[in-house]
Protein backbone atom coordinates (compact mmCIF):
# COMPACT_ATOMS: atom_id res chain seq x y z
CA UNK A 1 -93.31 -36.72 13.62
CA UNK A 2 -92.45 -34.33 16.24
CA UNK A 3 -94.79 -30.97 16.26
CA UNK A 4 -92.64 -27.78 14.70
CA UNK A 5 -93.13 -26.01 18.75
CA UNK A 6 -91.74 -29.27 20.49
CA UNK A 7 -88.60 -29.26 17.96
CA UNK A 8 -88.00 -25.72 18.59
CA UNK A 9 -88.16 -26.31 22.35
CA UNK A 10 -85.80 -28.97 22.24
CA UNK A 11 -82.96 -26.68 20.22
CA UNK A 12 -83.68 -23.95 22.26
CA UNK A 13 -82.75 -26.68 25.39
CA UNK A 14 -79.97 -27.26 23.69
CA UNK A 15 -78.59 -23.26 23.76
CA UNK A 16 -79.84 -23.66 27.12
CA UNK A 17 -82.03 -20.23 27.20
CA UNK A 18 -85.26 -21.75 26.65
CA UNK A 19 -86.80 -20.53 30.16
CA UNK A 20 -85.46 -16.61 29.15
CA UNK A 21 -87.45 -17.18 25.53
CA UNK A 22 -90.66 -18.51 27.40
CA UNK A 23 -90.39 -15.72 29.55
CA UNK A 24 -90.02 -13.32 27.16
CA UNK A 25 -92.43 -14.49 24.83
CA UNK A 26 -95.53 -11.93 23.83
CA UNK A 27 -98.11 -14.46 25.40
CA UNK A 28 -96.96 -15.67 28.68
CA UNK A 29 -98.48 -13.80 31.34
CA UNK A 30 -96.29 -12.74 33.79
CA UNK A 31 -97.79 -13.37 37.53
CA UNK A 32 -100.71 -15.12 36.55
CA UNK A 33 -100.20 -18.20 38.26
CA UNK A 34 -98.97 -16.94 41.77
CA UNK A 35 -102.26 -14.79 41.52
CA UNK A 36 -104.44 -17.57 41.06
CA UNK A 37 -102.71 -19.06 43.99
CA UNK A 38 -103.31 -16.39 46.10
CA UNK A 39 -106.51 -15.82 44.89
CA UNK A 40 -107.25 -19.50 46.42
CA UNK A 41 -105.65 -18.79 49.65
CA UNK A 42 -102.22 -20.77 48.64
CA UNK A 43 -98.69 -20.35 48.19
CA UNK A 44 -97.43 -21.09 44.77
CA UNK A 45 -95.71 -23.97 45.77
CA UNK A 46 -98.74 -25.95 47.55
CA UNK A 47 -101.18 -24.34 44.44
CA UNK A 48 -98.70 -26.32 42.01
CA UNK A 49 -98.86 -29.70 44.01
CA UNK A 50 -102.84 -29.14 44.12
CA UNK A 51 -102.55 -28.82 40.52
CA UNK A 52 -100.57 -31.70 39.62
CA UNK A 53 -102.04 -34.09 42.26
CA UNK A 54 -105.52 -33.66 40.48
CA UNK A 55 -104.93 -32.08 36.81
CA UNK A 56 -108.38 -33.03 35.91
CA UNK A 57 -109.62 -30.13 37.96
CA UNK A 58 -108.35 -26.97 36.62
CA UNK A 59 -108.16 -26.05 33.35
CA UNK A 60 -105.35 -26.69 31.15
CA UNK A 61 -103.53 -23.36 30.99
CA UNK A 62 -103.69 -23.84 34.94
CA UNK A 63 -101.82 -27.29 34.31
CA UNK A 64 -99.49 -25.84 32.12
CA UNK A 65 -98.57 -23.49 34.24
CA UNK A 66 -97.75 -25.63 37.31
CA UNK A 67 -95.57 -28.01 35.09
CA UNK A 68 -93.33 -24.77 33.90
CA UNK A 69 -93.62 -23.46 37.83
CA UNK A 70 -92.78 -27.02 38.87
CA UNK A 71 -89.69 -26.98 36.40
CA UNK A 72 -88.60 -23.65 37.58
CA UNK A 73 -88.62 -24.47 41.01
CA UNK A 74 -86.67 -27.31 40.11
CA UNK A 75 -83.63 -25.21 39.82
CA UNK A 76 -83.32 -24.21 42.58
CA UNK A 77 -82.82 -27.52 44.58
């Protein structure tokens, strides 16, 4: 059975404003991943790959955060 937040994701894909909604959205924190990058003396793009390389080592929010940065970055190849 798919989770009530995954099936909503996937119609929202489907209108294709998904990323707007995310954005928008009362808890996501606007900035707080490029300051943690910064914060470790990174760009956002090489905090992201130090993320993802080694997941285990931050904690999940972090992750979760470099998997939507990854995606949005993705757009613009």
């Amino acid at each position: 059975m798919t989770p009530p937040l995954a099936l909503k994701a996937k119609m929202k894909t489907l209108n294709g404003n998904w990323i707007q909604d995310v954005v928008e959205a009362p808890t996501f924190k606007k900035g707080a991943f490029t300051g943690k990058a910064k914060k470790a003396g990174h760009t956002t793009k090489e905090y992201m790959r130090m993320v993802l390389e080694d997941p285990q080592d931050f904690p999940s929010e972090t992750v979760r955060q470099a998997r939507f940065m990854k995606t949005l970055m993705g757009f613009n190849e």
